[in-house]
PDB file of N, CA and C in Angstrom:
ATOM      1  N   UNK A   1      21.010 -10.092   5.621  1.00  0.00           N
ATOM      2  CA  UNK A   1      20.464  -8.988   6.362  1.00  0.00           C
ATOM      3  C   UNK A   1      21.357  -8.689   7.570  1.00  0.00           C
ATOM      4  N   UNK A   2      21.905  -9.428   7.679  1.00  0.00           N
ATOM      5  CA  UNK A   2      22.972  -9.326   9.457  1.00  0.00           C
ATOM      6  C   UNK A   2      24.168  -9.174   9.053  1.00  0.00           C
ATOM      7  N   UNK A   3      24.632  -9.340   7.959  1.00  0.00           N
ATOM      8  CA  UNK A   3      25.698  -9.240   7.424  1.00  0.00           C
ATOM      9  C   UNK A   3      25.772  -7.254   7.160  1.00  0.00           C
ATOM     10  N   UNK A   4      24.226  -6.939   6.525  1.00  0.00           N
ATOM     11  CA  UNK A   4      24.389  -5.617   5.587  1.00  0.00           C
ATOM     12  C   UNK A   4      24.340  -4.971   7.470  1.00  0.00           C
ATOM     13  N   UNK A   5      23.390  -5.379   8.487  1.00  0.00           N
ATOM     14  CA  UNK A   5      23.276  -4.729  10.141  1.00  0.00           C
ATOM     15  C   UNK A   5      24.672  -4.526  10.518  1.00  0.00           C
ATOM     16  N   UNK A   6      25.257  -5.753   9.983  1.00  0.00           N
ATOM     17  CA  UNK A   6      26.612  -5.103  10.967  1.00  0.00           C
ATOM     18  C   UNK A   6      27.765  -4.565  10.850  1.00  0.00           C
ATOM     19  N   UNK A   7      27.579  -4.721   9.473  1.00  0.00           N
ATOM     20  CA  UNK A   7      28.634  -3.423   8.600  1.00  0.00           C
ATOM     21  C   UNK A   7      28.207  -2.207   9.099  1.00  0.00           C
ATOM     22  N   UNK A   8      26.762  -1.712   8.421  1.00  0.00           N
ATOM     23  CA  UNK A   8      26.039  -0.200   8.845  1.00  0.00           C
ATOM     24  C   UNK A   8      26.863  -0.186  10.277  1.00  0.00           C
ATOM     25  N   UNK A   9      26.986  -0.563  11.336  1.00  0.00           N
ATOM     26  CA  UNK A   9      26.840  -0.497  12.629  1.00  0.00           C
ATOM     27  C   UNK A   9      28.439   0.168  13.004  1.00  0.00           C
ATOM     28  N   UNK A  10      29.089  -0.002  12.005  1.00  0.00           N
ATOM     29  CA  UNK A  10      30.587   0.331  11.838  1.00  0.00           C
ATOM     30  C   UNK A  10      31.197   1.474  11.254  1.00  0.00           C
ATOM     31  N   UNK A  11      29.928   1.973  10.358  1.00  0.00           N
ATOM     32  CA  UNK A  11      30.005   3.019   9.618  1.00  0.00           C
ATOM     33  C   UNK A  11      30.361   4.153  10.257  1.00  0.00           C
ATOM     34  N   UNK A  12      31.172   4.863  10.044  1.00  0.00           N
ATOM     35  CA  UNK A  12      31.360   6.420  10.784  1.00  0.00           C
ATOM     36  C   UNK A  12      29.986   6.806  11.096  1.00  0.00           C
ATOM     37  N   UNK A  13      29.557   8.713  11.719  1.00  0.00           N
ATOM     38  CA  UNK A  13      29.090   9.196  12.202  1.00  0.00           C
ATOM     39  C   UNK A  13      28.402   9.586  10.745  1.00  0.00           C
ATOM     40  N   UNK A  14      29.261  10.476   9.855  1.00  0.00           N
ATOM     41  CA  UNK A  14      29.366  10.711   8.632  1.00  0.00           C
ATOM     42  C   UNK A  14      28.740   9.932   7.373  1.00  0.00           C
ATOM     43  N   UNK A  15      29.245   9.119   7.797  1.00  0.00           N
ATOM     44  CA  UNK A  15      29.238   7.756   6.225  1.00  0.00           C
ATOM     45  C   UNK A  15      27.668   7.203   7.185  1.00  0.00           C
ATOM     46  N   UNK A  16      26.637   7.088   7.908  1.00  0.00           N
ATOM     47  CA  UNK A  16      25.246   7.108   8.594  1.00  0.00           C
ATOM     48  C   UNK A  16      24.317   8.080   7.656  1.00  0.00           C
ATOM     49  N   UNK A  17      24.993   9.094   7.347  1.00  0.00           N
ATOM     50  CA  UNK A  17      24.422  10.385   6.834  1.00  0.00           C
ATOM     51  C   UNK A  17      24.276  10.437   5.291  1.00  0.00           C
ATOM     52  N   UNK A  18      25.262   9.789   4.803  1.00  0.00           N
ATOM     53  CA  UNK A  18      25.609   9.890   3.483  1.00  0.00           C
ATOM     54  C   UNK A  18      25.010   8.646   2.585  1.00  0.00           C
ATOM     55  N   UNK A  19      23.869   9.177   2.456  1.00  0.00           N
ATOM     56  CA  UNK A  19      23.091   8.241   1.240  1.00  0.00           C
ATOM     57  C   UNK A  19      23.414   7.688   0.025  1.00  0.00           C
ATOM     58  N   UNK A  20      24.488   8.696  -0.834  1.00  0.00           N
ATOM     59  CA  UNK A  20      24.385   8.257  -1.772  1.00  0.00           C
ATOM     60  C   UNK A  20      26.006   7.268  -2.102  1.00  0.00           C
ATOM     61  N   UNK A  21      26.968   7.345  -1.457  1.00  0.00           N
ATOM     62  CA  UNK A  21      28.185   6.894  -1.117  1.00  0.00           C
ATOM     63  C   UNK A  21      27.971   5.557  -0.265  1.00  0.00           C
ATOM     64  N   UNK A  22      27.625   5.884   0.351  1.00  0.00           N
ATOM     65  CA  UNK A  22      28.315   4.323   1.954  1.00  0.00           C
ATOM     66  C   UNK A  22      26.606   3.839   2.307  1.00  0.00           C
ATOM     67  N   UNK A  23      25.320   4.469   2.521  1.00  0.00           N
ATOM     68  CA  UNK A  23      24.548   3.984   3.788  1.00  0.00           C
ATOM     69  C   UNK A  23      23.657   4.489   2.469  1.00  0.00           C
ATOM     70  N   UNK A  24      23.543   3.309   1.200  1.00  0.00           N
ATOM     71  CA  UNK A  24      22.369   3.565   0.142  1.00  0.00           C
ATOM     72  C   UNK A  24      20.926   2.964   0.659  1.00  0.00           C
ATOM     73  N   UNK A  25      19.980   3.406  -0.203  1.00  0.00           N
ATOM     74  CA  UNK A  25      18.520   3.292   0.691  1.00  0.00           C
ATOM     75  C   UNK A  25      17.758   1.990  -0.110  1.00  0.00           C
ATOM     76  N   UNK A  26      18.407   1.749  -1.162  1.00  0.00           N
ATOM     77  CA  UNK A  26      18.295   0.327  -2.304  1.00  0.00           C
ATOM     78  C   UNK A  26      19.302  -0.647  -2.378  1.00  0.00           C
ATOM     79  N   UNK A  27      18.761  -1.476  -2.108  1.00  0.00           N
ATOM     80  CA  UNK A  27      20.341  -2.407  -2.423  1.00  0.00           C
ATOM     81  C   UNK A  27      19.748  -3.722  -2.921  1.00  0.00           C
ATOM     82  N   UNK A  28      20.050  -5.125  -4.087  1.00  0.00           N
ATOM     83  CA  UNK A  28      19.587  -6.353  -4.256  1.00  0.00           C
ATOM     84  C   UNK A  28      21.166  -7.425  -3.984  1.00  0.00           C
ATOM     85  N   UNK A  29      20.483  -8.418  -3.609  1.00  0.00           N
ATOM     86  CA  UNK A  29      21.654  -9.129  -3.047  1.00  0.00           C
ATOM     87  C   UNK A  29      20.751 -10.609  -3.953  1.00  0.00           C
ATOM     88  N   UNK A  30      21.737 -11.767  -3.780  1.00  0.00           N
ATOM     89  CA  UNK A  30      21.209 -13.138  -4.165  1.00  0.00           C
ATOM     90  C   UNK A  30      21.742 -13.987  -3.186  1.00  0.00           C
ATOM     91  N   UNK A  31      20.994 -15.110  -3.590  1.00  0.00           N
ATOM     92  CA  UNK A  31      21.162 -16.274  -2.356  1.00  0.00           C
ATOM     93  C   UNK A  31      22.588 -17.018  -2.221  1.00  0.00           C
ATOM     94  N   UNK A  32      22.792 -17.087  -3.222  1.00  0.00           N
ATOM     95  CA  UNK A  32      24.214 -17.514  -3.236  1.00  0.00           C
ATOM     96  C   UNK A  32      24.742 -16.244  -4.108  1.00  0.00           C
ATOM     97  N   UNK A  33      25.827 -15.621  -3.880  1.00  0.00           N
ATOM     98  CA  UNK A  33      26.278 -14.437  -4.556  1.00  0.00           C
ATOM     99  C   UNK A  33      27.517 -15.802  -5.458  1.00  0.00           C
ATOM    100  N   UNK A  34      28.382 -16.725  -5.054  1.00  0.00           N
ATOM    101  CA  UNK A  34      29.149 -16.912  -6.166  1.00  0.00           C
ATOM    102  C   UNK A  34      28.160 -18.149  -7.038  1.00  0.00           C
ATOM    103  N   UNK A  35      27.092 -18.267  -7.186  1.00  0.00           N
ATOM    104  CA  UNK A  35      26.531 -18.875  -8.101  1.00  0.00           C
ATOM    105  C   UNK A  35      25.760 -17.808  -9.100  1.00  0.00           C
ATOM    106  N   UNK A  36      26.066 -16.241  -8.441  1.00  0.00           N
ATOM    107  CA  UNK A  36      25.018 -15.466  -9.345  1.00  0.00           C
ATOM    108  C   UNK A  36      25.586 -15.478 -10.807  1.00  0.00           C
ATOM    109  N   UNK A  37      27.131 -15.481 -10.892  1.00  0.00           N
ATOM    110  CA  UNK A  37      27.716 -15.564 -11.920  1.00  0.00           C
ATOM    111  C   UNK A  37      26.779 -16.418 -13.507  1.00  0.00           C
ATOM    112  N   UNK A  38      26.359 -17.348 -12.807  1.00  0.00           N
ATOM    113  CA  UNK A  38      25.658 -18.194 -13.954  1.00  0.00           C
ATOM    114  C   UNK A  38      24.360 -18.620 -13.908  1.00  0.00           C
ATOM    115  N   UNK A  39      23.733 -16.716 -13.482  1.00  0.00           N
ATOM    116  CA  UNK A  39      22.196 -17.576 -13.094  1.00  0.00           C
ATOM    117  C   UNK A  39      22.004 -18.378 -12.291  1.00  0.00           C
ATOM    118  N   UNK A  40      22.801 -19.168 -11.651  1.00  0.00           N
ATOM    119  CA  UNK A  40      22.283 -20.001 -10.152  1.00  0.00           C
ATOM    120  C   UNK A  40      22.181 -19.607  -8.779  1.00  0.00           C
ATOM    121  N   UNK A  41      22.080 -18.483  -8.260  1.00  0.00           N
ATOM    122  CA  UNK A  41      22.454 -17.450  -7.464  1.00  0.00           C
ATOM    123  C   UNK A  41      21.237 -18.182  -6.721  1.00  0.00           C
ATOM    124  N   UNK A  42      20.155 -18.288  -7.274  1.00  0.00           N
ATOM    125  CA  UNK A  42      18.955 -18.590  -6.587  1.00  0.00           C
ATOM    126  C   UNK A  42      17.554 -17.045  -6.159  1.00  0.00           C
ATOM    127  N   UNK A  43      17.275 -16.987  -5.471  1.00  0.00           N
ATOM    128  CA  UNK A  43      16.430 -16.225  -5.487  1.00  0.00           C
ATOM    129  C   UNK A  43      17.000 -14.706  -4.840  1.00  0.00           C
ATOM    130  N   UNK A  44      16.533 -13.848  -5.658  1.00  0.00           N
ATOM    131  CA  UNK A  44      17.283 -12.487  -5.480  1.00  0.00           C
ATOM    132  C   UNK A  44      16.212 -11.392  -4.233  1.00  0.00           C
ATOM    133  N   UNK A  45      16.814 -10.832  -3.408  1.00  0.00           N
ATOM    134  CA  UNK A  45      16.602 -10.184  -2.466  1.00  0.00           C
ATOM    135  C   UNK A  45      16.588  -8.625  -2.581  1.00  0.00           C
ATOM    136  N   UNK A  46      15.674  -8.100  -2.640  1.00  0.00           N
ATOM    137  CA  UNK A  46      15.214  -6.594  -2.842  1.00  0.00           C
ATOM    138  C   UNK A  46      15.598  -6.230  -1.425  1.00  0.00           C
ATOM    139  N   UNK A  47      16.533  -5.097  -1.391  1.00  0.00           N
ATOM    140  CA  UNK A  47      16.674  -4.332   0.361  1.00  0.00           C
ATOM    141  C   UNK A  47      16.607  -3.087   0.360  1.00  0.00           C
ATOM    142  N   UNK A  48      16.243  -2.719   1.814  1.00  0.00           N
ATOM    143  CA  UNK A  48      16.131  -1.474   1.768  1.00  0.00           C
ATOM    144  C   UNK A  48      16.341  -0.959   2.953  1.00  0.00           C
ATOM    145  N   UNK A  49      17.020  -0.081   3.002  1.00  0.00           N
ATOM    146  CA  UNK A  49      17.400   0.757   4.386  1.00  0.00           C
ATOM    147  C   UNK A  49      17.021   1.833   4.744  1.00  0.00           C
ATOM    148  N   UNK A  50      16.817   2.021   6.124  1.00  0.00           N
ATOM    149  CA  UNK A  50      16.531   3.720   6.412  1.00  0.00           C
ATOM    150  C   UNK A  50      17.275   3.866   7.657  1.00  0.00           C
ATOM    151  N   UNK A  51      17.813   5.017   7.975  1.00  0.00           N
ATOM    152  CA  UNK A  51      18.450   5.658   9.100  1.00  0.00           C
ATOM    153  C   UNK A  51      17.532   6.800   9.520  1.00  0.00           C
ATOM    154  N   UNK A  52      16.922   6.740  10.739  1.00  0.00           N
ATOM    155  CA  UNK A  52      15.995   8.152  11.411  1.00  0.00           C
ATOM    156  C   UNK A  52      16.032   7.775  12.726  1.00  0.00           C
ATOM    157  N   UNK A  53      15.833   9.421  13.060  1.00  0.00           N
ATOM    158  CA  UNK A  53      16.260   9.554  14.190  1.00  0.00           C
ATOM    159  C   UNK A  53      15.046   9.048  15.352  1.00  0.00           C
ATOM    160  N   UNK A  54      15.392   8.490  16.420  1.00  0.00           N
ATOM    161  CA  UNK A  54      14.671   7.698  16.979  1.00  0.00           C
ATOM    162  C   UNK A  54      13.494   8.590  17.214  1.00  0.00           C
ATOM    163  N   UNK A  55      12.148   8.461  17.001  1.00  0.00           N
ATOM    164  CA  UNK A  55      11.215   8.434  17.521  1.00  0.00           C
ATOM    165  C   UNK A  55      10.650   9.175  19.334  1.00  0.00           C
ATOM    166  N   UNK A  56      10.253  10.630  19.255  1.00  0.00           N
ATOM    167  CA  UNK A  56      10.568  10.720  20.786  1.00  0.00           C
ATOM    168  C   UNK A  56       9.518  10.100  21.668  1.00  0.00           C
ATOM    169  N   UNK A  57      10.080   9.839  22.990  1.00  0.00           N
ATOM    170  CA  UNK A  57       9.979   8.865  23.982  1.00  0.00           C
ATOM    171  C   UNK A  57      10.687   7.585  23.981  1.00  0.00           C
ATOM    172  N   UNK A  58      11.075   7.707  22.882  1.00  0.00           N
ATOM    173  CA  UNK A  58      12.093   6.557  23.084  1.00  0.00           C
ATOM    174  C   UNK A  58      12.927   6.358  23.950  1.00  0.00           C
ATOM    175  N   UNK A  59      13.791   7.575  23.767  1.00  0.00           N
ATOM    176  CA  UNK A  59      15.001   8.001  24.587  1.00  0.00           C
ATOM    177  C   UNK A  59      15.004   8.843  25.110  1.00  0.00           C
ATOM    178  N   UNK A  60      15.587   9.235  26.396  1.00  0.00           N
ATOM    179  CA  UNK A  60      15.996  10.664  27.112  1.00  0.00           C
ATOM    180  C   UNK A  60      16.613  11.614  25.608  1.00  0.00           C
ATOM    181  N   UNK A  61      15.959  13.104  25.595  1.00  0.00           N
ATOM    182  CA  UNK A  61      16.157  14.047  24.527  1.00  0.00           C
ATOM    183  C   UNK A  61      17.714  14.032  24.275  1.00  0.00           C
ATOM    184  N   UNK A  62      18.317  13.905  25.191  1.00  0.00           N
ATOM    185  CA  UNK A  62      19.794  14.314  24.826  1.00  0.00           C
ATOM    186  C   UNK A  62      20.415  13.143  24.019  1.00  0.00           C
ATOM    187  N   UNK A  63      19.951  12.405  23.983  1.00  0.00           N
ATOM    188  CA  UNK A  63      20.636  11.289  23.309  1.00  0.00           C
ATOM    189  C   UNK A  63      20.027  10.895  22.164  1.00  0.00           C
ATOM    190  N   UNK A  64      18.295  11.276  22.074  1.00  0.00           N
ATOM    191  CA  UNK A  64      17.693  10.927  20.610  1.00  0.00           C
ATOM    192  C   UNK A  64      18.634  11.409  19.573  1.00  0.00           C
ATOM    193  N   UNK A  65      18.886  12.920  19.587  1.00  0.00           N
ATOM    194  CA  UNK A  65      19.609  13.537  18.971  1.00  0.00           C
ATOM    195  C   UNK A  65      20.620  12.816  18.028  1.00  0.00           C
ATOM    196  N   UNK A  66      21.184  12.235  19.124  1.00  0.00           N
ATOM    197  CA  UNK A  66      23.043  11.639  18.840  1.00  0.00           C
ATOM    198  C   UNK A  66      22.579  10.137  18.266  1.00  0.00           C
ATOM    199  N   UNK A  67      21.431   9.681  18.100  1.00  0.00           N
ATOM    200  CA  UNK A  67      21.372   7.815  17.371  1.00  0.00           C
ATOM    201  C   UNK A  67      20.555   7.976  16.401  1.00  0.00           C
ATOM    202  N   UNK A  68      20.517   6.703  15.649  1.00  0.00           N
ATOM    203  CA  UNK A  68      19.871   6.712  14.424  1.00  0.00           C
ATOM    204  C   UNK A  68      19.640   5.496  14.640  1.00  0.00           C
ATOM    205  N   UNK A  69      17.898   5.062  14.340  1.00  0.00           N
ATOM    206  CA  UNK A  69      17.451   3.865  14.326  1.00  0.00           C
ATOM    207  C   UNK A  69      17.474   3.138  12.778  1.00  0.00           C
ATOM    208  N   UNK A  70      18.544   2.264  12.538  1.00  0.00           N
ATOM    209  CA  UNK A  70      18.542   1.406  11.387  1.00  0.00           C
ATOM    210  C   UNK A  70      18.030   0.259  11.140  1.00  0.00           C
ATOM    211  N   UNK A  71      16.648   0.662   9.994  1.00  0.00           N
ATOM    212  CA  UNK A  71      15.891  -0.366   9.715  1.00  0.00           C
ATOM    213  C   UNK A  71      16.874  -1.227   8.542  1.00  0.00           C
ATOM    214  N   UNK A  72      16.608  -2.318   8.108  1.00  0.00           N
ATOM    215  CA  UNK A  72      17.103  -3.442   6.673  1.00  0.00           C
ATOM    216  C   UNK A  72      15.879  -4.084   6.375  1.00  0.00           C
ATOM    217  N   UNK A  73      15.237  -4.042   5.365  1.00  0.00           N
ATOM    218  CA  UNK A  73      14.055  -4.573   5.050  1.00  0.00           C
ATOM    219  C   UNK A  73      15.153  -5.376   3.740  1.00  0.00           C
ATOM    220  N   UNK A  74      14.091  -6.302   4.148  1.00  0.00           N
ATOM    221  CA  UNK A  74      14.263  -7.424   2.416  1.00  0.00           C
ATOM    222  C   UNK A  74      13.391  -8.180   1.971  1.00  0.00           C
ATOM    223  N   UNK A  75      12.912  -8.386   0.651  1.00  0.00           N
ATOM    224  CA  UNK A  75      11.721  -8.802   0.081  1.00  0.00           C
ATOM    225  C   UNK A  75      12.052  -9.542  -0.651  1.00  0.00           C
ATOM    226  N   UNK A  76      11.437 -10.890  -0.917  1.00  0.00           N
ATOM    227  CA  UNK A  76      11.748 -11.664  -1.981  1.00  0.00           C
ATOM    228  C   UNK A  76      10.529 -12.677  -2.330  1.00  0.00           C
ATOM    229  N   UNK A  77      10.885 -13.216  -3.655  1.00  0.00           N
ATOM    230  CA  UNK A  77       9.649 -13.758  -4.381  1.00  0.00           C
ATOM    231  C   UNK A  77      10.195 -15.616  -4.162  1.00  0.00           C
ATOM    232  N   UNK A  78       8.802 -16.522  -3.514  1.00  0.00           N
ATOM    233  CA  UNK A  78       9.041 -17.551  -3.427  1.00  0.00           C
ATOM    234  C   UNK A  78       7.843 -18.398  -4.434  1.00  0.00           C
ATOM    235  N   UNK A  79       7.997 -19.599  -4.319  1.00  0.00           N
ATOM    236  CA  UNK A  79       7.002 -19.990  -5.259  1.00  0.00           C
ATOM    237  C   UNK A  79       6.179 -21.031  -4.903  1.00  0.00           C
ATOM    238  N   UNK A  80       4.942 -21.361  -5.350  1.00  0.00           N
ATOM    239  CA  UNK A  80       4.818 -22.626  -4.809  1.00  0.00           C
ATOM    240  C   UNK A  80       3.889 -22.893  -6.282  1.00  0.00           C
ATOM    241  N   UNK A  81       4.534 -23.492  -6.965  1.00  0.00           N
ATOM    242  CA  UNK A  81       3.915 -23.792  -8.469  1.00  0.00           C
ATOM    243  C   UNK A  81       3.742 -22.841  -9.040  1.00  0.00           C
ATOM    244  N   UNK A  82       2.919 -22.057  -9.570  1.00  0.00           N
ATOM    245  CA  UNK A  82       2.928 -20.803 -10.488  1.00  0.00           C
ATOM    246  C   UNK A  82       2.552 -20.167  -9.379  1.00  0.00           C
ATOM    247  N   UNK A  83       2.281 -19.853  -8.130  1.00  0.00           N
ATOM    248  CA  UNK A  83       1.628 -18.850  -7.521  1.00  0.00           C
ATOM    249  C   UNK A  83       2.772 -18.295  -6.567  1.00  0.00           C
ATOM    250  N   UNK A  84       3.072 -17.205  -7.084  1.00  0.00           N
ATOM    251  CA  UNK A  84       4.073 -16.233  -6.692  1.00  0.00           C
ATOM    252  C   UNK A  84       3.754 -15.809  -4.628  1.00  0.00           C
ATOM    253  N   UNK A  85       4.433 -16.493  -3.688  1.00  0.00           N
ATOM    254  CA  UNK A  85       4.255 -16.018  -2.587  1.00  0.00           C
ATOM    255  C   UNK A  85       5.622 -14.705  -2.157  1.00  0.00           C
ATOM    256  N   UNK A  86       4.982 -13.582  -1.868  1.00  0.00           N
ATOM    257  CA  UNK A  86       6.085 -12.499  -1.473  1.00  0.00           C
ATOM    258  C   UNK A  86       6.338 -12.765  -0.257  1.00  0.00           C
ATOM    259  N   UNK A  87       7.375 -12.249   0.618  1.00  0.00           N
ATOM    260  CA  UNK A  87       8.076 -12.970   1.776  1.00  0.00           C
ATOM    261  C   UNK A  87       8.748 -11.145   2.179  1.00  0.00           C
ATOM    262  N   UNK A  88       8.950 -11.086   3.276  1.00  0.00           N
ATOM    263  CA  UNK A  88       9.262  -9.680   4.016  1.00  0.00           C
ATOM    264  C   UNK A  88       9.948 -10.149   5.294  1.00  0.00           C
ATOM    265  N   UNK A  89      10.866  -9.617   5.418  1.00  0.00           N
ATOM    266  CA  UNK A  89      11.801  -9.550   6.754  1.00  0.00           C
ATOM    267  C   UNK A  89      12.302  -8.435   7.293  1.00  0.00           C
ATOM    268  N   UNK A  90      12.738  -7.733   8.436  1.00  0.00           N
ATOM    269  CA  UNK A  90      13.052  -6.449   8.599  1.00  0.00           C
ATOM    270  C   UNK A  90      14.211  -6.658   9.922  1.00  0.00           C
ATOM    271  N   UNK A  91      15.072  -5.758   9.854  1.00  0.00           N
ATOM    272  CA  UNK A  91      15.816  -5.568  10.957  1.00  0.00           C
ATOM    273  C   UNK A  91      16.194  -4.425  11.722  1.00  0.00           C
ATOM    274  N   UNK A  92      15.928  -4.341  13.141  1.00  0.00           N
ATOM    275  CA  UNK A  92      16.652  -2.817  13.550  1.00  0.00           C
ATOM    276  C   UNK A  92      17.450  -3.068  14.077  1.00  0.00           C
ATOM    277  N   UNK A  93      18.285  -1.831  13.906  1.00  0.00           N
ATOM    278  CA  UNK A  93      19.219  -1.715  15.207  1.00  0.00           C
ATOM    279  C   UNK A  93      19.522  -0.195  14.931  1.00  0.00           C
ATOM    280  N   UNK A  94      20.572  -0.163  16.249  1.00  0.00           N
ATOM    281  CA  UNK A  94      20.126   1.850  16.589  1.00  0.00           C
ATOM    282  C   UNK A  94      22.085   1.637  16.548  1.00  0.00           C
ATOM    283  N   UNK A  95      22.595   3.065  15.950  1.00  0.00           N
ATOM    284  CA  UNK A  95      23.905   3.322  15.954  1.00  0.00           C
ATOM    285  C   UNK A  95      24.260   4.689  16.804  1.00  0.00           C
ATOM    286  N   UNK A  96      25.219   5.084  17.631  1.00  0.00           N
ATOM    287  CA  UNK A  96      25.352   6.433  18.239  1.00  0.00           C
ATOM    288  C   UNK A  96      26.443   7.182  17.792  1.00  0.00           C
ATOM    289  N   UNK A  97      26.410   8.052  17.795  1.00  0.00           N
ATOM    290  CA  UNK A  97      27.384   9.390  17.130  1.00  0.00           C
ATOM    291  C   UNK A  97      28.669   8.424  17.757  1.00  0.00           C
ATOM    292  N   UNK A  98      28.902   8.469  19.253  1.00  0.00           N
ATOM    293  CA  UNK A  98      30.027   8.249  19.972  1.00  0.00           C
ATOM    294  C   UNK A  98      30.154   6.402  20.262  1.00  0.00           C
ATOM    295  N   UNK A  99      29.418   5.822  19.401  1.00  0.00           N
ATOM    296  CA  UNK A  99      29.100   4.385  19.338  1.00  0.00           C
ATOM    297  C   UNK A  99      30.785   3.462  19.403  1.00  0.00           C
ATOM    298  N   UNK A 100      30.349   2.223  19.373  1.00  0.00           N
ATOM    299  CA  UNK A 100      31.517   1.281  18.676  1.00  0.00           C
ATOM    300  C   UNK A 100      32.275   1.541  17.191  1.00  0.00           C
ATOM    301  N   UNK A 101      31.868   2.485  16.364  1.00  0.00           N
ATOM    302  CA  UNK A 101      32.591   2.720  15.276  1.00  0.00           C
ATOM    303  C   UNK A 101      33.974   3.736  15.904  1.00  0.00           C
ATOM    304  N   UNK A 102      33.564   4.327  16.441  1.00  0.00           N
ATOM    305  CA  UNK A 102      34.408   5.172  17.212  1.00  0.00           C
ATOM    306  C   UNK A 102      35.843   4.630  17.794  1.00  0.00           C
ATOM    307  N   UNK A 103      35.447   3.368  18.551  1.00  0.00           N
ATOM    308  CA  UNK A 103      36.285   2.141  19.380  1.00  0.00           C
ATOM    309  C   UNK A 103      37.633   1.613  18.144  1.00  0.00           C
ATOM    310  N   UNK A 104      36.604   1.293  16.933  1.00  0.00           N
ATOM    311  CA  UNK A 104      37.692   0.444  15.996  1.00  0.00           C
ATOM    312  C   UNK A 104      38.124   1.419  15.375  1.00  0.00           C
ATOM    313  N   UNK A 105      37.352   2.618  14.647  1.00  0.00           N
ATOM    314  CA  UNK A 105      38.452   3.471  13.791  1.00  0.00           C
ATOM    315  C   UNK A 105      38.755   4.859  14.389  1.00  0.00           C
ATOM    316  N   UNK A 106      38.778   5.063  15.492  1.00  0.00           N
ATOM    317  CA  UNK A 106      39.128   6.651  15.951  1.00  0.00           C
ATOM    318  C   UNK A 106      38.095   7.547  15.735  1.00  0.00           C
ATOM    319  N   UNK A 107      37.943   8.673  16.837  1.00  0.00           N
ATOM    320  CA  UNK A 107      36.910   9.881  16.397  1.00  0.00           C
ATOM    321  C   UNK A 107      37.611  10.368  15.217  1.00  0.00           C
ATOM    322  N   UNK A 108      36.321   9.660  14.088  1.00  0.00           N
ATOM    323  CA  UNK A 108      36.277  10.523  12.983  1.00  0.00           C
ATOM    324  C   UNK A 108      35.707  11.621  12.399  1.00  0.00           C
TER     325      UNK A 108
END
């Protein structure tokens, strides 16, 4: 989940916007990605993202505009003998038009 936060966080202004390319709204990951190869991956992680624009009162108007609050949700199935326990985690963080992506790759 901090891994998928801090990529997003790097993403252009553009590639924030663009759902179906760079900033998808589905994504499944596994616990170990090089054991997924043979079924040993371990337990697989349902995610999900959203980018919206902050909420007003959040922020002074001039700046709601310019950020996007990024949720990462992830869901996964644990067990405890046959009885299936579901498990939920979530993450925000907020990105700005003129943010740190800006810093490492140039106004894009």
């Amino acid at each position: 989940m901090l891994q998928k936060t801090e990529a997003i966080r790097l993403f252009t202004w553009g590639q924030i916007g663009n759902t179906n390319s760079y900033l998808k709204s589905t994504f499944t990951e596994v616990y170990d990605p090089l054991g997924a190869t043979n079924n040993g991956g371990g337990p697989k992680y349902m995610g999900y993202v959203t980018a919206n624009v902050p909420a007003a009162g959040d922020l002074p108007e001039a700046y709601r505009t310019n950020m996007r609050t990024i949720t990462v949700s992830l869901t996964w199935t644990n067990y405890n003998g046959s009885k299936a326990i579901v498990q939920k985690r979530e993450m925000r963080t907020r990105v700005a038009r003129n943010g740190m992506q800006n810093y490492i790759w140039g106004n894009l």
